[in-house]
C-alpha atoms as a PDB file:
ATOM      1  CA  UNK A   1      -1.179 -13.816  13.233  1.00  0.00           C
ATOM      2  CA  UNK A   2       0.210 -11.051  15.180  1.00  0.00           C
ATOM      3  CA  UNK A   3      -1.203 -10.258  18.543  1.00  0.00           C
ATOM      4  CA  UNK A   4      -1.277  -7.646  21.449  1.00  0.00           C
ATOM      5  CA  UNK A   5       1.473  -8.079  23.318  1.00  0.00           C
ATOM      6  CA  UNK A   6       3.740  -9.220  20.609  1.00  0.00           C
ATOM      7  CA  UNK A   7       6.761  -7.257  19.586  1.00  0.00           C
ATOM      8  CA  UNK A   8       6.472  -5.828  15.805  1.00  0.00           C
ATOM      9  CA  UNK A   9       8.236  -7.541  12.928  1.00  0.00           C
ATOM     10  CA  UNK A  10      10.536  -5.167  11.773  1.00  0.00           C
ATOM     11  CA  UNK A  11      10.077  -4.176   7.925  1.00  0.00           C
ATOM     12  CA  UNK A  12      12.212  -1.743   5.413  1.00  0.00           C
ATOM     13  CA  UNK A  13       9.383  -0.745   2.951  1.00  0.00           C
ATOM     14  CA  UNK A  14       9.771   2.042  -0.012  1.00  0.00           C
ATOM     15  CA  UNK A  15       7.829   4.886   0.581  1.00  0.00           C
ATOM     16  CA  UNK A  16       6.418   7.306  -2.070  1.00  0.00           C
ATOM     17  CA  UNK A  17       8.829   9.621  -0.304  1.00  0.00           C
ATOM     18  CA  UNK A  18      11.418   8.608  -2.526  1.00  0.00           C
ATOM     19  CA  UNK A  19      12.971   6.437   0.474  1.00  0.00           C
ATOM     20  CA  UNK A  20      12.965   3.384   2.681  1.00  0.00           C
ATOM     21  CA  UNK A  21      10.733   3.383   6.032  1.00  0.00           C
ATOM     22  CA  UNK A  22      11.986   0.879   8.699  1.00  0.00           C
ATOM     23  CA  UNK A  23       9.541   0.548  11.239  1.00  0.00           C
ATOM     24  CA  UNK A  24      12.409  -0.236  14.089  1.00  0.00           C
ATOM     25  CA  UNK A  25      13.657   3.438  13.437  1.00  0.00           C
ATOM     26  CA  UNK A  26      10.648   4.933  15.242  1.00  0.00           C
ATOM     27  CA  UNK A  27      11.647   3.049  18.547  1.00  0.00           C
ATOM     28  CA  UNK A  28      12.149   5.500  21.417  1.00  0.00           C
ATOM     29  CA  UNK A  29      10.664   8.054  19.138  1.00  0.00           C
ATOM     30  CA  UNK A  30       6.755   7.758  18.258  1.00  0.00           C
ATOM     31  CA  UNK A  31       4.514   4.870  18.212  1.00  0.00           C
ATOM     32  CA  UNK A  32       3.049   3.846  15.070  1.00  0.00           C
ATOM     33  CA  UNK A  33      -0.216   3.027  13.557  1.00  0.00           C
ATOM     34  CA  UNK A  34       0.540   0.336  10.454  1.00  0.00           C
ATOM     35  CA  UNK A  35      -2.564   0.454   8.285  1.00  0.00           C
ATOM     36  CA  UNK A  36      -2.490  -2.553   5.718  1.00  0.00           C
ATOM     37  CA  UNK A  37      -5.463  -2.158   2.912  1.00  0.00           C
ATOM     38  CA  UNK A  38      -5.662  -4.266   0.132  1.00  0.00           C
ATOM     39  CA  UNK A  39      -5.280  -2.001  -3.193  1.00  0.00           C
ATOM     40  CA  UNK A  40      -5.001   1.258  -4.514  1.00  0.00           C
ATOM     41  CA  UNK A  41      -8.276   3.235  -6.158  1.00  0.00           C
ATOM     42  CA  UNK A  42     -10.705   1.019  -4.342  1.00  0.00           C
ATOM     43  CA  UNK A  43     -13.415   2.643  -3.016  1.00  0.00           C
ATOM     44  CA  UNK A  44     -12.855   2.259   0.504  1.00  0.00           C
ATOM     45  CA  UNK A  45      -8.890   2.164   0.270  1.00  0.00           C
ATOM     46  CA  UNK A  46      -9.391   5.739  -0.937  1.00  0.00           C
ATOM     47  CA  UNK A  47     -11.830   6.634   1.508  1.00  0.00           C
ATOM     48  CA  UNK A  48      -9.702   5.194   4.483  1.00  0.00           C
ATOM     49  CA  UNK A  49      -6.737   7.401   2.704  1.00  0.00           C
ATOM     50  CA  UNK A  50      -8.304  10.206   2.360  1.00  0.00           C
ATOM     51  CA  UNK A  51      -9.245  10.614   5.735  1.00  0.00           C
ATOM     52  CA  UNK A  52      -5.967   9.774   6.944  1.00  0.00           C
ATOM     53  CA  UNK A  53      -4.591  12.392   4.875  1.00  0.00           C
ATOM     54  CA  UNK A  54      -7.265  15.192   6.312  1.00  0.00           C
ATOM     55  CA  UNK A  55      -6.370  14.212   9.742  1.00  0.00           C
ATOM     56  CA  UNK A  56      -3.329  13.814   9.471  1.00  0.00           C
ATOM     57  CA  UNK A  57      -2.391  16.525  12.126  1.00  0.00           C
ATOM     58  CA  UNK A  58      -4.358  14.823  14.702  1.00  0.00           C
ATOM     59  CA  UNK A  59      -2.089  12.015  14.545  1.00  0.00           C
ATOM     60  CA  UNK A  60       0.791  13.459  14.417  1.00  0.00           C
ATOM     61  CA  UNK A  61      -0.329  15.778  17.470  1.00  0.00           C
ATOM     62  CA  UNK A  62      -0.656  12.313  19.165  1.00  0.00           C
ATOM     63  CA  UNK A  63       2.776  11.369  18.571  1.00  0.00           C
ATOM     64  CA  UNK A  64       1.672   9.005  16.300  1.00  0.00           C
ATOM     65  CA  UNK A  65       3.335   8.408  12.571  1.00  0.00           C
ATOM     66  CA  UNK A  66       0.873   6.933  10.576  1.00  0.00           C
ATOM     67  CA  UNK A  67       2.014   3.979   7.467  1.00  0.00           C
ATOM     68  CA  UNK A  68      -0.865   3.022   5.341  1.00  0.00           C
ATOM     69  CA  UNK A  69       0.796  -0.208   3.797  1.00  0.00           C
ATOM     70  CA  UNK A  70      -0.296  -2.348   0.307  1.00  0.00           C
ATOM     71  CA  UNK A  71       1.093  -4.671  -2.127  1.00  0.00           C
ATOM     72  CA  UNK A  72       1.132  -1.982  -4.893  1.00  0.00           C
ATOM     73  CA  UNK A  73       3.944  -0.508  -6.628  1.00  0.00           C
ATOM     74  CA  UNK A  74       5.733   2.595  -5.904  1.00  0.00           C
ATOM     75  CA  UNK A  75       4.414   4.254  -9.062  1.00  0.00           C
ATOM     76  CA  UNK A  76       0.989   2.987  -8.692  1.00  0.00           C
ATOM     77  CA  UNK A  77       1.071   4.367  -5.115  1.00  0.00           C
ATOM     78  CA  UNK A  78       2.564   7.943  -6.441  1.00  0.00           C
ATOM     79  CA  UNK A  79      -0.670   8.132  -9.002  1.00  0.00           C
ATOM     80  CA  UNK A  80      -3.232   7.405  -6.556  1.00  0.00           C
ATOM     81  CA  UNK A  81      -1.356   9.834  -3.879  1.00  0.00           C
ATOM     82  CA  UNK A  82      -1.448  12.328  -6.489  1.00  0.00           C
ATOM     83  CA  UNK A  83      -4.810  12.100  -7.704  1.00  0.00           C
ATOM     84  CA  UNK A  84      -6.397  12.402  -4.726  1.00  0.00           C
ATOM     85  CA  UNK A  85      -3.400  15.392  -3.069  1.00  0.00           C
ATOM     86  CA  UNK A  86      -2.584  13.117  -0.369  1.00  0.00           C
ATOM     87  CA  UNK A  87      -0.307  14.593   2.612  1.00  0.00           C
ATOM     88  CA  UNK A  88       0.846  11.592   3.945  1.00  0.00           C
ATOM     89  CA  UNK A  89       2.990   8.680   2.014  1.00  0.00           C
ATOM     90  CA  UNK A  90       2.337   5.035   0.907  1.00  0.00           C
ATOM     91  CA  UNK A  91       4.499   2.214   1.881  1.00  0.00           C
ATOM     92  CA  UNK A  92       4.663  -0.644  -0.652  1.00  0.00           C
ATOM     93  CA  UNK A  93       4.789  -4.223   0.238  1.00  0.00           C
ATOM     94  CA  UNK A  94       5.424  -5.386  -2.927  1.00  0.00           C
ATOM     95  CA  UNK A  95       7.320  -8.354  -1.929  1.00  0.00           C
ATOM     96  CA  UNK A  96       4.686  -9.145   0.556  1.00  0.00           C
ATOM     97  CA  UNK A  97       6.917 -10.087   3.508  1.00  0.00           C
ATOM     98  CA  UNK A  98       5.818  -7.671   6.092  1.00  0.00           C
ATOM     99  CA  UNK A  99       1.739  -8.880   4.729  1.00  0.00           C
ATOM    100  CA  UNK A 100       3.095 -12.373   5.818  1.00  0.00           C
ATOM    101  CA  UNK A 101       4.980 -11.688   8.729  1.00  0.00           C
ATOM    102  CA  UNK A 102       1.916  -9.075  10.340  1.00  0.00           C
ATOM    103  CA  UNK A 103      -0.197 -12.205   9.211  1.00  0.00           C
ATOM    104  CA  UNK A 104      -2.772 -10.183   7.143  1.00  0.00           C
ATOM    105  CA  UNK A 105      -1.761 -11.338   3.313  1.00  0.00           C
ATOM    106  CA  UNK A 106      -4.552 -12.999   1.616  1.00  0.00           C
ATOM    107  CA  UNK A 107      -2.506 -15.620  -0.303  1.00  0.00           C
ATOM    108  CA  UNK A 108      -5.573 -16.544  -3.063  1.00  0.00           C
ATOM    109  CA  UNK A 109      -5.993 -12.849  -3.487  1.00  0.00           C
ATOM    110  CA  UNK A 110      -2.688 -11.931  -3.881  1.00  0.00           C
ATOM    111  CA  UNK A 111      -3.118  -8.541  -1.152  1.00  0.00           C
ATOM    112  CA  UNK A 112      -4.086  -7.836   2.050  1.00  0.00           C
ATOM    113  CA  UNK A 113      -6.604  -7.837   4.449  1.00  0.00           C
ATOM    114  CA  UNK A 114      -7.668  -4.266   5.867  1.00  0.00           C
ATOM    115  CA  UNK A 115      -5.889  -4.582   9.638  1.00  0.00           C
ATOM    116  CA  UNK A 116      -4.416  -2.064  11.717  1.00  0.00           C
ATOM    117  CA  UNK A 117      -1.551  -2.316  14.066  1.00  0.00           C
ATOM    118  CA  UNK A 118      -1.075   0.284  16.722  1.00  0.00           C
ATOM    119  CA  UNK A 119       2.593   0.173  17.801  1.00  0.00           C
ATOM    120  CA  UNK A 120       4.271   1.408  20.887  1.00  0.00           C
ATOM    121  CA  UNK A 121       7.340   3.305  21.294  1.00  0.00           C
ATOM    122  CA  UNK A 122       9.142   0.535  22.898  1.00  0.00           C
ATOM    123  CA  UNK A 123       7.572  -1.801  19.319  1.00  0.00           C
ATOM    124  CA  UNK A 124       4.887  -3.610  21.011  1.00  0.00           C
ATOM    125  CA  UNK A 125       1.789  -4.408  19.527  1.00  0.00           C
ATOM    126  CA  UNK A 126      -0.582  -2.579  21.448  1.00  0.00           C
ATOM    127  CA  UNK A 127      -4.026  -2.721  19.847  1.00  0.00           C
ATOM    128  CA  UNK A 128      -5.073  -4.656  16.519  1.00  0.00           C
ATOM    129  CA  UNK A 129      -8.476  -5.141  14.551  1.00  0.00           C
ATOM    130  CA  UNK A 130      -8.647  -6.994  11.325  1.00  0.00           C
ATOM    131  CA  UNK A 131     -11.681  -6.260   9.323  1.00  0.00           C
ATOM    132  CA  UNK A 132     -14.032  -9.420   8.589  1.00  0.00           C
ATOM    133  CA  UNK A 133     -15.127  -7.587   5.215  1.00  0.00           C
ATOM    134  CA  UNK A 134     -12.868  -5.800   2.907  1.00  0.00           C
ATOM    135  CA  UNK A 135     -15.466  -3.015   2.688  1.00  0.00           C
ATOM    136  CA  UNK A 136     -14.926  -1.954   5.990  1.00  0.00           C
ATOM    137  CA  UNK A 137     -12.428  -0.085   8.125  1.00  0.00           C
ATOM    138  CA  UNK A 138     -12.110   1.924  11.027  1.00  0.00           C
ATOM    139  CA  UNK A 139     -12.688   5.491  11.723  1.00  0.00           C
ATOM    140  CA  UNK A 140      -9.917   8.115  12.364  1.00  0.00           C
ATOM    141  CA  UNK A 141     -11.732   9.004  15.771  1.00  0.00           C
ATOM    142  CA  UNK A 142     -11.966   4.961  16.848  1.00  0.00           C
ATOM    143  CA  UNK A 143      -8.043   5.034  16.434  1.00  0.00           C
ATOM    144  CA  UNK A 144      -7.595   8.425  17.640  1.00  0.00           C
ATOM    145  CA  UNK A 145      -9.141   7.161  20.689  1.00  0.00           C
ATOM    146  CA  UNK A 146      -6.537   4.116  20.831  1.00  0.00           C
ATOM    147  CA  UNK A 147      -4.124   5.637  20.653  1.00  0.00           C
ATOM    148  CA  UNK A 148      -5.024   8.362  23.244  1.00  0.00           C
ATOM    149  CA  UNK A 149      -5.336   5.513  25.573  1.00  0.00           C
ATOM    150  CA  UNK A 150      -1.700   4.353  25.147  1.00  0.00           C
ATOM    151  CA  UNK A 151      -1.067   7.274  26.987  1.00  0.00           C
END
């Protein structure tokens, strides 16, 4: 498992952009909050999305580039995005490398746990919380707040 402290794994994941994010590219630039949830059209998945896609601003007025991550496909990720008008993109992990390298994959399940990563301009893992229940997850003021401290 990843820890504080630790510097990022780097990871090249398609995005429902139409192109590849690379998590080493925001270096120097903006830190990052990587938000793995476990699938698509879940109840809470869509909650957690939705709100990151209302507040989207606020993170971005922190500097802060937000890249909700999940083992679906690209054009499951552009139907759920759709459906619910999402602002912000999806990254896919379909492969499930960056899952297993950010230590969150749930091999019997096939997906991820619900963990968030808050990553540093200079890609060090500044703050992390893994959920204990799938059903759970973090408010956008909680890691608003986080990432206001970084500062």
């Amino acid at each position: 498992m990843l820890n504080v402290g630790d510097t990022a794994p780097d990871f090249e994941l398609d995005s429902t952009s139409g192109s590849k994010v690379k998590l080493s590219d925001f270096r120097g630039k903006k830190n990052v909050l990587v938000a793995f949830y476990p699938l698509d059209f879940t109840p809470t998945c869509t909650n957690e999305n939705c709100a990151f896609s209302d507040d989207i601003t606020q993170f971005e007025s922190a500097n802060t580039e937000v890249l909700p991550v999940s083992v679906d496909s690209i054009p499951t990720h552009k139907e759920f995005r759709a459906k619910h008008q999402m602002s912000h993109h999806l990254l896919s992990d379909f492969q499930r490398k960056a899952a297993q390298d950010f230590g969150v994959l749930i091999p019997e399940r096939n997906f991820t746990q619900r963990a968030y990563f808050l990553i540093d301009k200079q890609g060090k893992v500044r703050w992390k919380h893994v959920e204990d229940e799938l059903a759970n997850k973090r408010s956008n003021e909680e890691l608003l707040k986080e990432i206001k401290s970084l500062s």
